[in-house]
C-alpha atoms as a PDB file:
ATOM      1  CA  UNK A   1      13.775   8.449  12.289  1.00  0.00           C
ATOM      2  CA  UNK A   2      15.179   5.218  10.292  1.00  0.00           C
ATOM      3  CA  UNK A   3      15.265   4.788   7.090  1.00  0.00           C
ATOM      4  CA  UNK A   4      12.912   2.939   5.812  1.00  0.00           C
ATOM      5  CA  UNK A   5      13.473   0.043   3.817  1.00  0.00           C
ATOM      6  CA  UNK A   6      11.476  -2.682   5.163  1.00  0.00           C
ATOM      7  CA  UNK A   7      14.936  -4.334   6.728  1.00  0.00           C
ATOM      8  CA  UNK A   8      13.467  -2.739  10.300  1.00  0.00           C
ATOM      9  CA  UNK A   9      10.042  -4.671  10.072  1.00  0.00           C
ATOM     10  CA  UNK A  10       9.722  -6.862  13.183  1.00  0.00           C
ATOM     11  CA  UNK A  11       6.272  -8.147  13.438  1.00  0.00           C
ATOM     12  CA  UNK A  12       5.592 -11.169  15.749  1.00  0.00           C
ATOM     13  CA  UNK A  13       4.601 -14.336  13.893  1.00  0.00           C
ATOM     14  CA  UNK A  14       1.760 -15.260  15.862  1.00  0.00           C
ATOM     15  CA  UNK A  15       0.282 -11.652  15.126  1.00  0.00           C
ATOM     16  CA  UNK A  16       0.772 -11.904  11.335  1.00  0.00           C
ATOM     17  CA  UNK A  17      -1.174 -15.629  11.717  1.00  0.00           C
ATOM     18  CA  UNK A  18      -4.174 -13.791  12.794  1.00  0.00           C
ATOM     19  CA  UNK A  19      -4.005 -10.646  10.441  1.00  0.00           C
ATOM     20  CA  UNK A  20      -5.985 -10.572   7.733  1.00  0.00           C
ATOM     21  CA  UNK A  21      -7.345  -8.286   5.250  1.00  0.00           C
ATOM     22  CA  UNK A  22     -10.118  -6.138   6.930  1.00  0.00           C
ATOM     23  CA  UNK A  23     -12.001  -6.391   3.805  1.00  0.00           C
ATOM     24  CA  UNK A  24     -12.127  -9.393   2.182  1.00  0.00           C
ATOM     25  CA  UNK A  25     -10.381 -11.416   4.945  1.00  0.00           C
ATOM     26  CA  UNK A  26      -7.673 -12.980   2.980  1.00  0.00           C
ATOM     27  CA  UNK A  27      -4.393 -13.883   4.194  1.00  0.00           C
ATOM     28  CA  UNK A  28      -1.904 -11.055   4.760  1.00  0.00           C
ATOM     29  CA  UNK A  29       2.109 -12.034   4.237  1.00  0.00           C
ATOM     30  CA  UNK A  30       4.709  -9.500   4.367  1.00  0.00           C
ATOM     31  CA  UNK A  31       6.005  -7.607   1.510  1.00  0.00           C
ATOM     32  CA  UNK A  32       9.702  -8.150   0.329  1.00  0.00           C
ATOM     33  CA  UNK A  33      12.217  -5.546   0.205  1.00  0.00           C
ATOM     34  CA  UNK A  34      11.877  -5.237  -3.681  1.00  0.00           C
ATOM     35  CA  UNK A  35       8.420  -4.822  -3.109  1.00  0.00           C
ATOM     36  CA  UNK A  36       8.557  -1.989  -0.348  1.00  0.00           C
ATOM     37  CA  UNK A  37      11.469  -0.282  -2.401  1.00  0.00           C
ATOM     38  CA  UNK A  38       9.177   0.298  -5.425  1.00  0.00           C
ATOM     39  CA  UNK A  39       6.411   1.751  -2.879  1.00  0.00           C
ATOM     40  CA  UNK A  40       8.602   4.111  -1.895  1.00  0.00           C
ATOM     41  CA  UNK A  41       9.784   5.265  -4.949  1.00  0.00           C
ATOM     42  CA  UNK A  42       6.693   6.245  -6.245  1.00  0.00           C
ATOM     43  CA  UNK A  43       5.675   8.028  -2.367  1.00  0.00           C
ATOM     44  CA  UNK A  44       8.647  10.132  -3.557  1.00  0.00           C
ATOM     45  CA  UNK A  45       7.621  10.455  -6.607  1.00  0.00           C
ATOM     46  CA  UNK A  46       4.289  11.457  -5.218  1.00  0.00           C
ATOM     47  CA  UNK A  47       2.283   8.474  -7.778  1.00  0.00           C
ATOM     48  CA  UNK A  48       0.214   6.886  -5.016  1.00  0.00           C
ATOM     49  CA  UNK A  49      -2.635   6.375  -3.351  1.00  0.00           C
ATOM     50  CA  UNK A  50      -4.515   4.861  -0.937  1.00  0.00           C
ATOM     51  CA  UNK A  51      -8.121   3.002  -1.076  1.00  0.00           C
ATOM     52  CA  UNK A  52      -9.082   6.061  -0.257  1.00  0.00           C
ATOM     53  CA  UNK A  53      -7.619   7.901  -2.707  1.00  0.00           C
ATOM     54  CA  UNK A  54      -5.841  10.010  -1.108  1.00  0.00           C
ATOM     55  CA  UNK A  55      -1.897  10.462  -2.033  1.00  0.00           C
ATOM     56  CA  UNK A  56       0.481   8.358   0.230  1.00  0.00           C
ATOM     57  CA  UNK A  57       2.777  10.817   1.565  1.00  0.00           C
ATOM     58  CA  UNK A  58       4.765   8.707   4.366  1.00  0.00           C
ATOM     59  CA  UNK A  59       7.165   6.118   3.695  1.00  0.00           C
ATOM     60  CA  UNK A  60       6.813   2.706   4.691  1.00  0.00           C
ATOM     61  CA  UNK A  61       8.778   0.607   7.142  1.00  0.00           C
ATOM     62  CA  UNK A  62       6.949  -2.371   5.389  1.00  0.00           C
ATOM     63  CA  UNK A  63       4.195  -3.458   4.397  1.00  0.00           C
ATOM     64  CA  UNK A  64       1.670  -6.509   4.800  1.00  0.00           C
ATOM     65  CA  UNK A  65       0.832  -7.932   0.856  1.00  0.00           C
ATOM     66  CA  UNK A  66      -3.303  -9.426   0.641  1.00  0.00           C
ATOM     67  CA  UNK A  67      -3.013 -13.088  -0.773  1.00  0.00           C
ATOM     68  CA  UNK A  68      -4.314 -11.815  -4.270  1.00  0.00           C
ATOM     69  CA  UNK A  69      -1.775  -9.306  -4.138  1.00  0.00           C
ATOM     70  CA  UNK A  70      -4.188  -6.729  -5.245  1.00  0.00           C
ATOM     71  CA  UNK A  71      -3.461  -4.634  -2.234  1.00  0.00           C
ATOM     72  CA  UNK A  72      -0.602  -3.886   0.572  1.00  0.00           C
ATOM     73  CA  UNK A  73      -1.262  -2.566   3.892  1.00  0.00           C
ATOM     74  CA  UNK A  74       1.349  -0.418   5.464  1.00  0.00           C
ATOM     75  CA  UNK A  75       3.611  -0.723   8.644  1.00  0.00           C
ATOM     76  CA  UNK A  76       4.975   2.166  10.220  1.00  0.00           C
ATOM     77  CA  UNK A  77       6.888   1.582  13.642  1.00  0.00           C
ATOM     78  CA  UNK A  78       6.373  -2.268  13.558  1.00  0.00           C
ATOM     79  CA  UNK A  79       2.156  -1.230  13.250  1.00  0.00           C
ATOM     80  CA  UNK A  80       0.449  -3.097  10.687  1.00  0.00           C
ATOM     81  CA  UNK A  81      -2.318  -0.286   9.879  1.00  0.00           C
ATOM     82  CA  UNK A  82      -4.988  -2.612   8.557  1.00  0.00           C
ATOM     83  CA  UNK A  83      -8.066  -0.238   7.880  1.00  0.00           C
ATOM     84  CA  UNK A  84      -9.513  -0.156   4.165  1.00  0.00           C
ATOM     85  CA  UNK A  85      -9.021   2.965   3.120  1.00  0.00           C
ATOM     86  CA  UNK A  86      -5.081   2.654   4.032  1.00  0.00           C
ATOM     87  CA  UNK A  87      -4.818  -0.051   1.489  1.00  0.00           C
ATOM     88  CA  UNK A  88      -2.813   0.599  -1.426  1.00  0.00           C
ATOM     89  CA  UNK A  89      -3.729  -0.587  -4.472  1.00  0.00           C
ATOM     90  CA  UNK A  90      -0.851  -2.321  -6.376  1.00  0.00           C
ATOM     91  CA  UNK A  91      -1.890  -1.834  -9.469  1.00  0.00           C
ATOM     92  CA  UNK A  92      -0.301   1.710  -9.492  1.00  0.00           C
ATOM     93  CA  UNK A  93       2.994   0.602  -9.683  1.00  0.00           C
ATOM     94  CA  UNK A  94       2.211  -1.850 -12.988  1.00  0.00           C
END
């Protein structure tokens, strides 16, 4: 398996035009390094959770950032997984 880092993220840019959050519809961008580097941190750390609170226990390739940047979606093996309750709040890492 690679490491992930969010260096491997390869997501077409005519997909990410059409993504959008699944639940307020909002514009989706993807998350920087820095960004995916402190998400994985605190998966090790075992501090987060998903919308559906439930801890995150798989580290991200990536992720996909809502325009309010209230919540990131993950990407695992170049898969955006856009579905609610995988949402993860980023107010946990504040």
């Amino acid at each position: 398996m690679r490491e992930a880092t969010g260096k491997g993220v390869n997501i077409a840019p005519d997909l990410l035009a059409i993504l959008c959050c699944p639940e307020t519809k909002q514009e989706v961008s993807l998350a920087d390094e820095i960004l995916v580097e402190k998400l994985n941190a605190a998966i090790e750390r075992g501090a987060l959770k998903n919308k559906a609170q439930k801890p995150v226990t798989e580290k991200l390739d990536g992720g996909l950032v809502r325009a309010d940047r209230k919540i990131v979606y993950p990407v695992r093996d170049d898969i955006p997984v856009m579905l609610i309750e995988e949402g993860i709040p980023l107010d946990q890492l504040a």
